[in-house]
C-alpha atoms as a PDB file:
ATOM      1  CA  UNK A   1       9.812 -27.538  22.942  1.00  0.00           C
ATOM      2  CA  UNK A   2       9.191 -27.288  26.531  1.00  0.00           C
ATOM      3  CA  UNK A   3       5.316 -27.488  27.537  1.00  0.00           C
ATOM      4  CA  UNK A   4       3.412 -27.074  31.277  1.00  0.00           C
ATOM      5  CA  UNK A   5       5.894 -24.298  31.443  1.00  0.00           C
ATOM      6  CA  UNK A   6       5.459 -21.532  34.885  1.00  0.00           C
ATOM      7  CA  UNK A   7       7.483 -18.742  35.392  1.00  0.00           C
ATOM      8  CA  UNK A   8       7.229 -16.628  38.545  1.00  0.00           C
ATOM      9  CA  UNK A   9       4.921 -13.446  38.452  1.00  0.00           C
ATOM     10  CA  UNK A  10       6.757 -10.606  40.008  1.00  0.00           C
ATOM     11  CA  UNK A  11       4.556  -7.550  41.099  1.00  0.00           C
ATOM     12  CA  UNK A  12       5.119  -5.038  39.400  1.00  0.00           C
ATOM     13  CA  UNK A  13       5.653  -2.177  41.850  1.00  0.00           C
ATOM     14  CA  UNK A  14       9.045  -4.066  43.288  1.00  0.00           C
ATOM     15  CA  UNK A  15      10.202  -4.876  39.622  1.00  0.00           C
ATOM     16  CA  UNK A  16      10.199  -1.037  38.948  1.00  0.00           C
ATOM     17  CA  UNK A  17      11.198   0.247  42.651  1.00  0.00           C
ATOM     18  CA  UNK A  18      11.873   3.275  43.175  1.00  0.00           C
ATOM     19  CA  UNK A  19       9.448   4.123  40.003  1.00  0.00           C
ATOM     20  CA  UNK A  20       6.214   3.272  41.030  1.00  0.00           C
ATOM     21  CA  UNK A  21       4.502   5.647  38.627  1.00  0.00           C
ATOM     22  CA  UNK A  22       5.201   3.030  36.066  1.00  0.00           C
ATOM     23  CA  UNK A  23       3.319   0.304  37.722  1.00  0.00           C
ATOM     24  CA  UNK A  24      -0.068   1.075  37.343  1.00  0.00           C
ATOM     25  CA  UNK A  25      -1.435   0.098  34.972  1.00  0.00           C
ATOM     26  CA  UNK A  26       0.360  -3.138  34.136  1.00  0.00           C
ATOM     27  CA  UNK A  27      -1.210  -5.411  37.126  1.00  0.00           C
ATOM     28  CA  UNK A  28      -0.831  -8.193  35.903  1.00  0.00           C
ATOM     29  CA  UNK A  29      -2.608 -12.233  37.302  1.00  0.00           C
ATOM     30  CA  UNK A  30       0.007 -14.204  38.662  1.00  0.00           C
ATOM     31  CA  UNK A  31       1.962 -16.453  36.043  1.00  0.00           C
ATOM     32  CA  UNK A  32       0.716 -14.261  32.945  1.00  0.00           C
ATOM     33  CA  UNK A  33       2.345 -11.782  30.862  1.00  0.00           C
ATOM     34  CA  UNK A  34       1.480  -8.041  30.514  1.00  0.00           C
ATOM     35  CA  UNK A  35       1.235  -7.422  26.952  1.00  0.00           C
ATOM     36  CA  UNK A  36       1.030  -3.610  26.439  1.00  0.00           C
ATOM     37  CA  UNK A  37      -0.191  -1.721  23.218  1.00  0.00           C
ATOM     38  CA  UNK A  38      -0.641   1.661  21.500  1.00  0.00           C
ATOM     39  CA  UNK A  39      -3.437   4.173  20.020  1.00  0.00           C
ATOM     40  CA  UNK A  40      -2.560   3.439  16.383  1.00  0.00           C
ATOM     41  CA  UNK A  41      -6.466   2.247  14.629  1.00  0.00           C
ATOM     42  CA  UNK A  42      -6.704  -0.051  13.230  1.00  0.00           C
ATOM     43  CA  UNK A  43      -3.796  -2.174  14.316  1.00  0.00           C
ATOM     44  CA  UNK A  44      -5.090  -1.734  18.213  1.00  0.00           C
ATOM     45  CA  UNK A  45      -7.052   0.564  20.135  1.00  0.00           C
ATOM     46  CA  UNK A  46      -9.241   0.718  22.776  1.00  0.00           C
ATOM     47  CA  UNK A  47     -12.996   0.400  22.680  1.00  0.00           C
ATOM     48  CA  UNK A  48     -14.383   1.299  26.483  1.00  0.00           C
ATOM     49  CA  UNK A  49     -12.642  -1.657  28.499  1.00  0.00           C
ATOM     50  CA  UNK A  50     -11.697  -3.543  25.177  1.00  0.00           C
ATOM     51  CA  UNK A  51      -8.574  -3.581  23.307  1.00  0.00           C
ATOM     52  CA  UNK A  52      -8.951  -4.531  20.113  1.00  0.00           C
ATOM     53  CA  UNK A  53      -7.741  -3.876  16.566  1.00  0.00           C
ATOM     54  CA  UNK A  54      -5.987  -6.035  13.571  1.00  0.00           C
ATOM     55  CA  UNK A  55      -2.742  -6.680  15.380  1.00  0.00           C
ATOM     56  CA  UNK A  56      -4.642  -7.013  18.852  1.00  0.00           C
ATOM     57  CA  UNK A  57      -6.435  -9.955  17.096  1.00  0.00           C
ATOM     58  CA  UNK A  58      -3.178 -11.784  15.801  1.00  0.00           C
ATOM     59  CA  UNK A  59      -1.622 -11.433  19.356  1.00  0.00           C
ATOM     60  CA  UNK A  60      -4.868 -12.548  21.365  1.00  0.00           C
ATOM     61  CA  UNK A  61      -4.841 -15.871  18.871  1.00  0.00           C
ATOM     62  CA  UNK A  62      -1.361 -16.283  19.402  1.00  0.00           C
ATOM     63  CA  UNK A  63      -1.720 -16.433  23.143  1.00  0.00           C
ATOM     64  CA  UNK A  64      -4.617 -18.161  23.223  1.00  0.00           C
ATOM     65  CA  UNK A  65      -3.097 -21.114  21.111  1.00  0.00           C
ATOM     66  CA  UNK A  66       0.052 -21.080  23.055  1.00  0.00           C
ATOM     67  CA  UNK A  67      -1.998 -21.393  26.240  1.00  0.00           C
ATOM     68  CA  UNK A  68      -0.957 -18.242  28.018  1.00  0.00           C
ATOM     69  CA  UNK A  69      -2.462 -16.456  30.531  1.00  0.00           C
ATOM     70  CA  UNK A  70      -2.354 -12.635  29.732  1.00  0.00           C
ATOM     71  CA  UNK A  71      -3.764  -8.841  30.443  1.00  0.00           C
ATOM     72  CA  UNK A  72      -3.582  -6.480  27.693  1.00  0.00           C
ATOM     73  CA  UNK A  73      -4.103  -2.416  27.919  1.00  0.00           C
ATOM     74  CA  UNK A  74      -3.126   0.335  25.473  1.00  0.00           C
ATOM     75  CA  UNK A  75      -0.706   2.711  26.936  1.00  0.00           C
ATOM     76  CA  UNK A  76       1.450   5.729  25.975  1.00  0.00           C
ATOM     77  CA  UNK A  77       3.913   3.945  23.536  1.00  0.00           C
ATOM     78  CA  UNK A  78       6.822   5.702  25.838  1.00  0.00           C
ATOM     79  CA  UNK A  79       5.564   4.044  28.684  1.00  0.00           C
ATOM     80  CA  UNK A  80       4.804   0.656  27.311  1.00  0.00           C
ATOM     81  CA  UNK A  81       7.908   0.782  25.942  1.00  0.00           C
ATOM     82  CA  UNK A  82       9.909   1.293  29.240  1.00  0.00           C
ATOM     83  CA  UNK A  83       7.590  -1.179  30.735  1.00  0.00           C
ATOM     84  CA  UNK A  84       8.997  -3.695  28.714  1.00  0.00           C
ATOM     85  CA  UNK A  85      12.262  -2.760  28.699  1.00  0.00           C
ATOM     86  CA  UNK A  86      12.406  -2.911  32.774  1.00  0.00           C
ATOM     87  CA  UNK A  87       9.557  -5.232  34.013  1.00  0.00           C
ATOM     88  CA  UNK A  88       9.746  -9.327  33.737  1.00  0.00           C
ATOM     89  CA  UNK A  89       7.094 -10.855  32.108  1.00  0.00           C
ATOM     90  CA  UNK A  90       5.878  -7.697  29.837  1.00  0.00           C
ATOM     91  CA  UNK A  91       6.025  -7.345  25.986  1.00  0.00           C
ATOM     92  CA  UNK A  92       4.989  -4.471  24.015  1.00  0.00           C
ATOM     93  CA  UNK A  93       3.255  -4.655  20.084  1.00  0.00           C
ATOM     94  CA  UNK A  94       3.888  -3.499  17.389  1.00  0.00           C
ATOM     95  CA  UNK A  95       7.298  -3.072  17.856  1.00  0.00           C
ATOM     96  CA  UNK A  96       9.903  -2.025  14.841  1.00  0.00           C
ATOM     97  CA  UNK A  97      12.818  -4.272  14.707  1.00  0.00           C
ATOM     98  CA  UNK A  98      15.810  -2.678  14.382  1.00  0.00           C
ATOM     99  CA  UNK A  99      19.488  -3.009  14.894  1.00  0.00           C
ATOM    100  CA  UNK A 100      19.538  -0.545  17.712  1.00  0.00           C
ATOM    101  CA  UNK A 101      17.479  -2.494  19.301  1.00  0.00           C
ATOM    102  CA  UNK A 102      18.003  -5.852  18.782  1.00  0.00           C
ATOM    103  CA  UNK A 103      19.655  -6.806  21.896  1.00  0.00           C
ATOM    104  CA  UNK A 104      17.166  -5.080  24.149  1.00  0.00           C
ATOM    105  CA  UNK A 105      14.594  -7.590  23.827  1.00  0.00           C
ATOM    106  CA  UNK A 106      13.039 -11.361  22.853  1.00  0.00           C
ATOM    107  CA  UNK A 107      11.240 -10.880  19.597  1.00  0.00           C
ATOM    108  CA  UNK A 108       8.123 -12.780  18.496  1.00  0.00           C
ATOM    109  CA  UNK A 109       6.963 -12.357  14.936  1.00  0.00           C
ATOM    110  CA  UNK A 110       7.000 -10.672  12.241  1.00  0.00           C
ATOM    111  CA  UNK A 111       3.271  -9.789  12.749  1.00  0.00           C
ATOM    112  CA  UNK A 112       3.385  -6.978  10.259  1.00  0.00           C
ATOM    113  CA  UNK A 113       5.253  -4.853   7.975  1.00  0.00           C
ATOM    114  CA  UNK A 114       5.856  -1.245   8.346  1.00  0.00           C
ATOM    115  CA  UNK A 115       7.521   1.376   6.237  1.00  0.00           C
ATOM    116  CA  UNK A 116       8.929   4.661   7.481  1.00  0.00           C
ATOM    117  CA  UNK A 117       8.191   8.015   5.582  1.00  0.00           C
ATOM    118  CA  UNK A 118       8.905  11.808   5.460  1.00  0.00           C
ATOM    119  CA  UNK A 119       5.662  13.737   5.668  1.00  0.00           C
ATOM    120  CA  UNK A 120       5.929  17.373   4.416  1.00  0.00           C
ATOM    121  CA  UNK A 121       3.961  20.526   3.063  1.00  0.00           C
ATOM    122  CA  UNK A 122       2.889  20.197  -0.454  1.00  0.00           C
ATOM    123  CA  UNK A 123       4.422  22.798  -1.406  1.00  0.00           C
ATOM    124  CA  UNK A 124       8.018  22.215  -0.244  1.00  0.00           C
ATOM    125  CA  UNK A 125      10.946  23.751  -2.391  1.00  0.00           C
ATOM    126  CA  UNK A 126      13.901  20.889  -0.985  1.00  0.00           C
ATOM    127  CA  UNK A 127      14.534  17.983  -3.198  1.00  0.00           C
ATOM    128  CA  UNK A 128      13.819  14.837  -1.485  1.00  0.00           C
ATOM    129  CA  UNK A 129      14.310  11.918  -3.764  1.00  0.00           C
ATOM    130  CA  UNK A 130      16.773   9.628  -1.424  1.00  0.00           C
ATOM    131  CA  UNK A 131      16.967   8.975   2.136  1.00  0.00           C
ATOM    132  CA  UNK A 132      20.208  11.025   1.982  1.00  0.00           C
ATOM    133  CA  UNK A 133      18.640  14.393   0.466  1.00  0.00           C
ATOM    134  CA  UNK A 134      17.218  14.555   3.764  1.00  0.00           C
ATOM    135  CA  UNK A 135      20.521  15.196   5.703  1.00  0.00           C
ATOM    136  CA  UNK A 136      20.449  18.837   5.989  1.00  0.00           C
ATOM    137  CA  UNK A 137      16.459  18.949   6.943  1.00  0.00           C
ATOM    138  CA  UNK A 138      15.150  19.585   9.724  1.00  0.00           C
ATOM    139  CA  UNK A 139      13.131  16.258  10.906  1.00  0.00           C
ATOM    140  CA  UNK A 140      10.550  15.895  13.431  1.00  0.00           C
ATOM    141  CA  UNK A 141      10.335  12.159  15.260  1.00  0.00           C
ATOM    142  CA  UNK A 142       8.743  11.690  18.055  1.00  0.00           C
ATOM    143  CA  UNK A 143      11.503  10.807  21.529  1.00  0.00           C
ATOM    144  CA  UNK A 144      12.258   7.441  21.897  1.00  0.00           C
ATOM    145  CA  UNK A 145      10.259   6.050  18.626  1.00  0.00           C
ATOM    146  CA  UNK A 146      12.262   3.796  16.060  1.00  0.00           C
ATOM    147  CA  UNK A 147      12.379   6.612  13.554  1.00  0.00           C
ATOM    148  CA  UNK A 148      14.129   8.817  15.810  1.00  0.00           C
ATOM    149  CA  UNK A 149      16.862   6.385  17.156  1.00  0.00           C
ATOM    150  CA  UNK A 150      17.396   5.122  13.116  1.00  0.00           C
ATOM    151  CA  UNK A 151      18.386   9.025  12.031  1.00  0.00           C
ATOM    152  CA  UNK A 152      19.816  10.051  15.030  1.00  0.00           C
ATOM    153  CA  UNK A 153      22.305   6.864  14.938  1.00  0.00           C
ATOM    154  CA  UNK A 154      23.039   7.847  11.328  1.00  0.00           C
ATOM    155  CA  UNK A 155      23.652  11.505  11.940  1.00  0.00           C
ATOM    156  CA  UNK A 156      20.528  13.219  10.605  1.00  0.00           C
ATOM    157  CA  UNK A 157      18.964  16.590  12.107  1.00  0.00           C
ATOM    158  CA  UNK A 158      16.321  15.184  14.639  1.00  0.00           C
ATOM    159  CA  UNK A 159      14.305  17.307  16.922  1.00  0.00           C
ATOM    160  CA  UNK A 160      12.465  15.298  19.061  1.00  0.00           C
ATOM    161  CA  UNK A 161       8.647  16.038  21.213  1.00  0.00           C
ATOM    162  CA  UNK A 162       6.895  14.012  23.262  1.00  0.00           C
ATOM    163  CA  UNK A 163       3.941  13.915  21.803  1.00  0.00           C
ATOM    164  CA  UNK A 164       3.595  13.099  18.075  1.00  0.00           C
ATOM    165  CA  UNK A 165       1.071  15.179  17.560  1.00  0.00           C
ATOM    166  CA  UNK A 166       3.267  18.223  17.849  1.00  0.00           C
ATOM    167  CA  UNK A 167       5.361  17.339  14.988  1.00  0.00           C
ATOM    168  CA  UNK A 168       2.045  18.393  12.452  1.00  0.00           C
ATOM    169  CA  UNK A 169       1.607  21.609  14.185  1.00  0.00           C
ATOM    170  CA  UNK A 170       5.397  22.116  13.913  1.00  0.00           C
ATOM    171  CA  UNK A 171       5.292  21.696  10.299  1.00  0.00           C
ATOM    172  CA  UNK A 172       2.859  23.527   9.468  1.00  0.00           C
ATOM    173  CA  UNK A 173       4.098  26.425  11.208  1.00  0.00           C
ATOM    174  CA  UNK A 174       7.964  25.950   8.926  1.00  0.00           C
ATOM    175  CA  UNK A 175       9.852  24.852  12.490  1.00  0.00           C
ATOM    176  CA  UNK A 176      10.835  21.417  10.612  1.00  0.00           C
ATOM    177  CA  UNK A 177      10.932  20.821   7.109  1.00  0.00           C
ATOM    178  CA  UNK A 178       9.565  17.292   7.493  1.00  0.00           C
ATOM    179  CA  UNK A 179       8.260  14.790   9.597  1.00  0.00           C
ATOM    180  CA  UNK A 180       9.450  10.991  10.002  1.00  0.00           C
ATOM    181  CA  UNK A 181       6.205   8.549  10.244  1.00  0.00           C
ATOM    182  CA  UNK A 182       5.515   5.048  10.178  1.00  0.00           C
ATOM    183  CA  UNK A 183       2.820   3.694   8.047  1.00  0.00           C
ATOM    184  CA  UNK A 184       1.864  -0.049   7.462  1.00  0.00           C
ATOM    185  CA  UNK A 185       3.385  -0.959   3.445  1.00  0.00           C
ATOM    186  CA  UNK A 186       0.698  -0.620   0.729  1.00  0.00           C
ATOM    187  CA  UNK A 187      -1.657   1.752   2.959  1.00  0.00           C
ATOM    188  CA  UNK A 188      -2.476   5.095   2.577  1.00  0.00           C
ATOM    189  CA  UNK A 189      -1.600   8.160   5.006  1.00  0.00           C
ATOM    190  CA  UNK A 190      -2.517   7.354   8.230  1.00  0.00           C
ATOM    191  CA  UNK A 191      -5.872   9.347   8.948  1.00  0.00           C
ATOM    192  CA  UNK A 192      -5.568   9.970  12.501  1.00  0.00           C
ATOM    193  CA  UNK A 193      -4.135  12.963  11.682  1.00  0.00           C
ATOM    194  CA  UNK A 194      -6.308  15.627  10.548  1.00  0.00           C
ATOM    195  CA  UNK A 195      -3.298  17.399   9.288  1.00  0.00           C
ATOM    196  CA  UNK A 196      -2.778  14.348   6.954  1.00  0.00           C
ATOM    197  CA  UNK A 197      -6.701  13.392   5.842  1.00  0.00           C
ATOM    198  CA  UNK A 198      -7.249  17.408   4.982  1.00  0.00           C
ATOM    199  CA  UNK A 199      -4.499  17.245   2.494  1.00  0.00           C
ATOM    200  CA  UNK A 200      -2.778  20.371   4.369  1.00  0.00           C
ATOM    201  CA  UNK A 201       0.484  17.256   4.941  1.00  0.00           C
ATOM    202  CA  UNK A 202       1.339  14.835   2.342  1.00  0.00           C
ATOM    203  CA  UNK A 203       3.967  11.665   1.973  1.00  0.00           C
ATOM    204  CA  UNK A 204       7.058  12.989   0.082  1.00  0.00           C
ATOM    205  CA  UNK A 205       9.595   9.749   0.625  1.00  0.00           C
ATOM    206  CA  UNK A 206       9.305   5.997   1.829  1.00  0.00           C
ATOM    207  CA  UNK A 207      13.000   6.067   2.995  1.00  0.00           C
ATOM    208  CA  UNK A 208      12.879   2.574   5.212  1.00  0.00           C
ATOM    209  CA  UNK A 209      10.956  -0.562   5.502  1.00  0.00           C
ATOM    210  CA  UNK A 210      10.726  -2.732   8.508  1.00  0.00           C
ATOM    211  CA  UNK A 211       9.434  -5.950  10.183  1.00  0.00           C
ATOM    212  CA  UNK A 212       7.544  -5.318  13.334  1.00  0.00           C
ATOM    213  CA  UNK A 213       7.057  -7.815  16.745  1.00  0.00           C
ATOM    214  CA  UNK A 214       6.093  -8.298  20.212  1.00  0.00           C
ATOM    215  CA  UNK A 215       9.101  -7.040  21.958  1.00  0.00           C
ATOM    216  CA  UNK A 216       9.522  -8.684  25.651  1.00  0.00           C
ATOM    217  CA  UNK A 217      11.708  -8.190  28.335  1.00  0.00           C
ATOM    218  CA  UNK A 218      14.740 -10.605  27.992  1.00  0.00           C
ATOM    219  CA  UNK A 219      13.405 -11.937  31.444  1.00  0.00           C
ATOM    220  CA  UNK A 220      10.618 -13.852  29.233  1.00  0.00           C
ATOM    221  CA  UNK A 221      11.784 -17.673  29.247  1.00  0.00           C
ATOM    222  CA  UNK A 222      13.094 -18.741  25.921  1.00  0.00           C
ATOM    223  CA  UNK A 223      10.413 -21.895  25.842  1.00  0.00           C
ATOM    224  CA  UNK A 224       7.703 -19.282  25.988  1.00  0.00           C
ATOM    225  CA  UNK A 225       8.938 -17.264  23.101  1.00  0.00           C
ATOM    226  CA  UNK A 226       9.354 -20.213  21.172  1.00  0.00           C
ATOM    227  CA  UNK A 227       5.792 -21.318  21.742  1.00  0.00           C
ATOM    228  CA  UNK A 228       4.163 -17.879  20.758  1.00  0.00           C
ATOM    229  CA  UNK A 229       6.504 -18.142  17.695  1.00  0.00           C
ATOM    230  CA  UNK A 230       5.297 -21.487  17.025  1.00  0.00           C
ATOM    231  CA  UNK A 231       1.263 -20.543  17.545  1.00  0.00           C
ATOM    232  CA  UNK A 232       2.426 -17.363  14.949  1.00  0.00           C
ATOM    233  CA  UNK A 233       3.806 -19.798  12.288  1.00  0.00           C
ATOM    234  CA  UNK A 234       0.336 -22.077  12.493  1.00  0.00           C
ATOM    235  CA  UNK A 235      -1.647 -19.026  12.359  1.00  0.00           C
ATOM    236  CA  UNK A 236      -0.072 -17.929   9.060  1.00  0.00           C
ATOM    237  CA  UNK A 237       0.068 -21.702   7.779  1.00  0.00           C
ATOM    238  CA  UNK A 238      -4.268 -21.949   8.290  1.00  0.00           C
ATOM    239  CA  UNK A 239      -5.125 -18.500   7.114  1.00  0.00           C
ATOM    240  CA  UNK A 240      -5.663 -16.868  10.114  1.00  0.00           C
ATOM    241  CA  UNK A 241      -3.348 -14.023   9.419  1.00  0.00           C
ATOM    242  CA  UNK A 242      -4.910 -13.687   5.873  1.00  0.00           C
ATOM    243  CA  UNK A 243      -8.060 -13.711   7.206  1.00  0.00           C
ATOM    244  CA  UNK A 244      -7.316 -11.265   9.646  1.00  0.00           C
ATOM    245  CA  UNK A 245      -6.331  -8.867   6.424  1.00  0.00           C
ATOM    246  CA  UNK A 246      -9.196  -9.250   4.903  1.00  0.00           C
ATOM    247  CA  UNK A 247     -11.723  -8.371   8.250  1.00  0.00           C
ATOM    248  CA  UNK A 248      -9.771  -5.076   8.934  1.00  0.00           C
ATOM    249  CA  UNK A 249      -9.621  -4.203   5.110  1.00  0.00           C
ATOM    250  CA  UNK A 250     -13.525  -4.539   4.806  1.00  0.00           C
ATOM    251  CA  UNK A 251     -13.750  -2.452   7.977  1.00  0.00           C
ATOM    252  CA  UNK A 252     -12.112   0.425   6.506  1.00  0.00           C
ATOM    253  CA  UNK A 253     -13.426   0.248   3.046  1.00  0.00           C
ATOM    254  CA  UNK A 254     -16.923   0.635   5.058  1.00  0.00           C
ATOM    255  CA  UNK A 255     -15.401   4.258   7.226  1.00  0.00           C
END
């Protein structure tokens, strides 16, 4: 593996040109990456200036012990996601894995695990025991996520917003007969929903499990992947990861 390893920083409002709108935020010091993140507690989130979270943790360690210079922020997942997609030296957690997608970036992990589910009215009349029982529903994703590109690629009814938090509203009020989600395995319904934690939405169908990464822009050298893969695999080897778990458990046993 390649060490003392420098790759040029390239400002950000050229690599974008003519989309400066994009650049903002992602300012990044010279010879470090840009590692962007989303609103999804507790796997990252922003506390005033600090991003932090369960996943934030295992990506700050993994930097830290591959000797990388970085700047983190939590962004729009849209944006951070074309961020990475267009800008050298940016990468973009958690990030679902996908075949879609493969080619589109350099992938560093798995950090986590993720499964995808439908989230509908209690009282729904459809059956919905397979994945395929779904095809004549109407399902809510959110433009751009995994979910969405998964059933649209396989021929399912998608109707796509902007914002995910239209898709509860839209259920609720019968303009889609479910909702496509992703949840980390073995938790419950994520509660950042008040839809969801009121009981008003409930799970009806894992239909899809998948690994999830730090996604960077191919321009990322291959020796630096290979050395935040490397810190990963140490981390899991001395118990980091598994003490990670068990922080971020505690924390919401205590909510």
């Amino acid at each position: 593996m390649a060490t003392g390893l420098t790759f040029s920083a390239i400002f950000i409002a050229c690599a974008l040109a003519p989309a400066p709108a994009l650049a903002g935020p992602a300012a990044a010091p010279p010879g470090a990456l840009f590692i962007a993140g989303e609103h999804v507690p507790p796997a990252s989130w922003k506390e005033g200036s600090e991003v932090t979270g369960r996943e934030t943790e295992k990506i700050r360690d993994m930097l830290a012990r591959a000797g990388i210079p970085y700047r983190i922020d939590i962004l729009p997942w849209k944006r951070g996601y074309m961020l990475a997609q267009r800008q050298p030296d940016t990468c973009i957690y958690s990030t679902s894995r996908t075949p879609e997608r493969e080619r589109e970036f350099k992938w560093v992990g798995p950090t986590d695990e993720a499964e995808w589910v439908f989230i509908g009215r209690p009282g729904h009349t459809f059956p919905l025991r397979t994945l395929e029982d779904a095809r004549p529903l109407r399902i809510g994703t959110y433009h751009g996520d995994a979910r969405d590109e998964f059933l649209r690629a396989r021929g399912f009814k998608v109707e796509p917003v902007q914002n995910d938090a239209s898709n509860p509203k839209k259920l609720l009020l019968n303009r889609i007969d479910v909702w496509a989600i992703g949840m980390r395995v073995g938790s419950q319904a994520p509660s950042r929903f008040p839809e969801i934690e009121s009981g008003e939405l409930v799970p009806l169908l894992a239909f899809h499990k998948v690994k999830v990464y730090l996604a960077c822009n191919p321009a990322v050298p291959d020796a630096l992947v290979e050395k935040m893969n490397a810190a990963l695999d140490s981390m899991r080897r001395d118990g980091t990861f598994a003490r990670l778990e068990r922080k971020y458990a505690l924390l919401e046993k205590r909510k």
